[in-house]
C-alpha atoms as a PDB file:
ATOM      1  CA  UNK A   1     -10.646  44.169 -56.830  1.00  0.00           C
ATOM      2  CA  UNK A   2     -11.499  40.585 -57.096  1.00  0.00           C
ATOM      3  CA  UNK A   3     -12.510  37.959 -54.472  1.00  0.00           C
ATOM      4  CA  UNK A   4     -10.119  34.947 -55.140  1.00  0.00           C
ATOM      5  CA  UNK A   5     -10.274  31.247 -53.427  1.00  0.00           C
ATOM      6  CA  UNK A   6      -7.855  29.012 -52.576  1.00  0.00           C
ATOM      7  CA  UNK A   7      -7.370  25.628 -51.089  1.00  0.00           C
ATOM      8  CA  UNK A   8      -4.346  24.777 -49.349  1.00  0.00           C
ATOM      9  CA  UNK A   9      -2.668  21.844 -50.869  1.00  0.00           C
ATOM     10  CA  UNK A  10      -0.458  21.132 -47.128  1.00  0.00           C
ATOM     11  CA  UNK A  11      -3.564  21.630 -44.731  1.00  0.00           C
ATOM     12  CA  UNK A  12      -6.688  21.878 -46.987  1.00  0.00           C
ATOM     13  CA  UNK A  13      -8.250  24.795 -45.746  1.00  0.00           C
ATOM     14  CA  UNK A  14     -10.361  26.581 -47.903  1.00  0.00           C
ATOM     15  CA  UNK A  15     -10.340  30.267 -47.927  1.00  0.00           C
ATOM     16  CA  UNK A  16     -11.264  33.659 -49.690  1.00  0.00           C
ATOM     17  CA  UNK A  17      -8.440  37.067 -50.206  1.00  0.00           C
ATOM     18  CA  UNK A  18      -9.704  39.957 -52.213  1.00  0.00           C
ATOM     19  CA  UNK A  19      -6.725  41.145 -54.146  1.00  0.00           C
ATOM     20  CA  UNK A  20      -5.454  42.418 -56.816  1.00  0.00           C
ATOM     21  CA  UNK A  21      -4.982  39.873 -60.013  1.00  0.00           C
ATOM     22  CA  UNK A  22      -0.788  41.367 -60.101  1.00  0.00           C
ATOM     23  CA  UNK A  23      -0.352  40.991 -56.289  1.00  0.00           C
ATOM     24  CA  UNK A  24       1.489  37.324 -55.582  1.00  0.00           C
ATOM     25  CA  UNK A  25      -0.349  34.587 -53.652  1.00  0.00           C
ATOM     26  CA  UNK A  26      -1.243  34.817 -50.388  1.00  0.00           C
ATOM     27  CA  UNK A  27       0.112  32.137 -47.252  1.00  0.00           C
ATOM     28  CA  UNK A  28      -2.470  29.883 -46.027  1.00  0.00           C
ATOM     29  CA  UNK A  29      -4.118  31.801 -42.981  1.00  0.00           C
ATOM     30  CA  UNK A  30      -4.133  28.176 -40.973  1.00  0.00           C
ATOM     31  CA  UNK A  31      -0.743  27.233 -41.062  1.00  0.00           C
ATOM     32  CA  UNK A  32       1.109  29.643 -43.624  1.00  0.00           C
ATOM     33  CA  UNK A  33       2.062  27.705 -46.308  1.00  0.00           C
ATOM     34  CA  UNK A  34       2.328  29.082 -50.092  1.00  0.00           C
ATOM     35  CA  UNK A  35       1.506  25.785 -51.467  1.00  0.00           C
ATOM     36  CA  UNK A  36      -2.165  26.813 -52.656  1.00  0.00           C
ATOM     37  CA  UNK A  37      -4.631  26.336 -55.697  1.00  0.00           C
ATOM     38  CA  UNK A  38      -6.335  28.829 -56.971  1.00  0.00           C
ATOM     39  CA  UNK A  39      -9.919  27.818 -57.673  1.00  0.00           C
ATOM     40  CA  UNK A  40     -12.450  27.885 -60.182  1.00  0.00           C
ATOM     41  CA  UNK A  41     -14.505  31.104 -58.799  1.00  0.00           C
ATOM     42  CA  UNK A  42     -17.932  32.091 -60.052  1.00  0.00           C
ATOM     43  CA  UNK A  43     -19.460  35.096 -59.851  1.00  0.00           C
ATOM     44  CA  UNK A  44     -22.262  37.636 -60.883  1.00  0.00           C
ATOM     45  CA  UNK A  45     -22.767  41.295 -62.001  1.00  0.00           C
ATOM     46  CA  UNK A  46     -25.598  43.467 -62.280  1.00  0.00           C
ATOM     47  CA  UNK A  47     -25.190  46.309 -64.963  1.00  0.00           C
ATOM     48  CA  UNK A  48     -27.241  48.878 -66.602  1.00  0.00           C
ATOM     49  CA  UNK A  49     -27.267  47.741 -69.271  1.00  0.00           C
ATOM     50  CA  UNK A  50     -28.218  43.975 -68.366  1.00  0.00           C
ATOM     51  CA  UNK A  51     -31.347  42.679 -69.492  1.00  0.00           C
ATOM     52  CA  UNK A  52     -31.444  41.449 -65.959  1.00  0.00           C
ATOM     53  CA  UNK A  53     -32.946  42.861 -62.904  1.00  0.00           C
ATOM     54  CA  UNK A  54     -32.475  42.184 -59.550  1.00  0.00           C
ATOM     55  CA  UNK A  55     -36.094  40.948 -58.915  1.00  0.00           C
ATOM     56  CA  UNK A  56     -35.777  38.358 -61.593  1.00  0.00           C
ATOM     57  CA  UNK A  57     -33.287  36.911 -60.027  1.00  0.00           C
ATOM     58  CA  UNK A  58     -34.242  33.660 -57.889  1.00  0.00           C
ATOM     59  CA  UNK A  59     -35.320  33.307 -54.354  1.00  0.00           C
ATOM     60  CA  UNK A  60     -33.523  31.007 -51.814  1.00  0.00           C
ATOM     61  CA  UNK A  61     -34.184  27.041 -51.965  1.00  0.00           C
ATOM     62  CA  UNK A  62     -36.920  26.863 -49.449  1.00  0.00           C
ATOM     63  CA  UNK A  63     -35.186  23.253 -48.547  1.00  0.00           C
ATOM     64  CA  UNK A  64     -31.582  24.514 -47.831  1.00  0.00           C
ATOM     65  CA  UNK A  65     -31.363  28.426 -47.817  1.00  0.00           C
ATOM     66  CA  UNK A  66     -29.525  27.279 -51.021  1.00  0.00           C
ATOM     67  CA  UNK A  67     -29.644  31.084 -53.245  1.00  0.00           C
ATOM     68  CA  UNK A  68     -29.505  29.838 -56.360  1.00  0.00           C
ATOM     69  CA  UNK A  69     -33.059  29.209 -56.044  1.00  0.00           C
ATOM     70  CA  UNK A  70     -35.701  26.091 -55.722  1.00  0.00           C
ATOM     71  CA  UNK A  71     -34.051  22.787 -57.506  1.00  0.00           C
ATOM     72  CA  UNK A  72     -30.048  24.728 -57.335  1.00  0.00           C
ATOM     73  CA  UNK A  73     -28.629  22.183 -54.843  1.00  0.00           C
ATOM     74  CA  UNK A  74     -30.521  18.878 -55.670  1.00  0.00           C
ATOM     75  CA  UNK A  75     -32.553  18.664 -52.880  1.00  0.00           C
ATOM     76  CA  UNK A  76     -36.544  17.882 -53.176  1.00  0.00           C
ATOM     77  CA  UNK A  77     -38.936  18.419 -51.079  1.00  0.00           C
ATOM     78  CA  UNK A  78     -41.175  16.334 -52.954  1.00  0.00           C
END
């Protein structure tokens, strides 16, 4: 099942429901509305048959903790 993201439009709160794509939205868990956006969600998967391993994937921003690696979040340290 996917993770899916929302943002409630009446408080703003931000939050994450792993659900089936045919189950309806969820309420807010802050203050219950159903007014939400879905939002854009990115993700990753490792497969057999990827040309990708997991060690070539990039270490942590040694900046911010940031994993997308060194450079992913703008910060130098130059």
């Amino acid at each position: 099942m996917p993770i899916y993201e929302y943002q409630c439009r009446d408080c703003n709160k931000e939050f994450e429901k792993l659900m089936r794509s045919s189950t309806p939205a969820p309420a807010c868990p802050q203050c219950g509305s159903t007014a939400l956006q879905k939002k854009l969600s990115t993700f990753a998967a490792v497969t057999a048959a990827s040309s990708t391993t997991f060690n070539e994937t990039p270490t942590p921003c040694q900046g911010c903790g940031m994993p997308g690696g060194p450079g992913a979040c703008g910060f130098s340290q130059g």
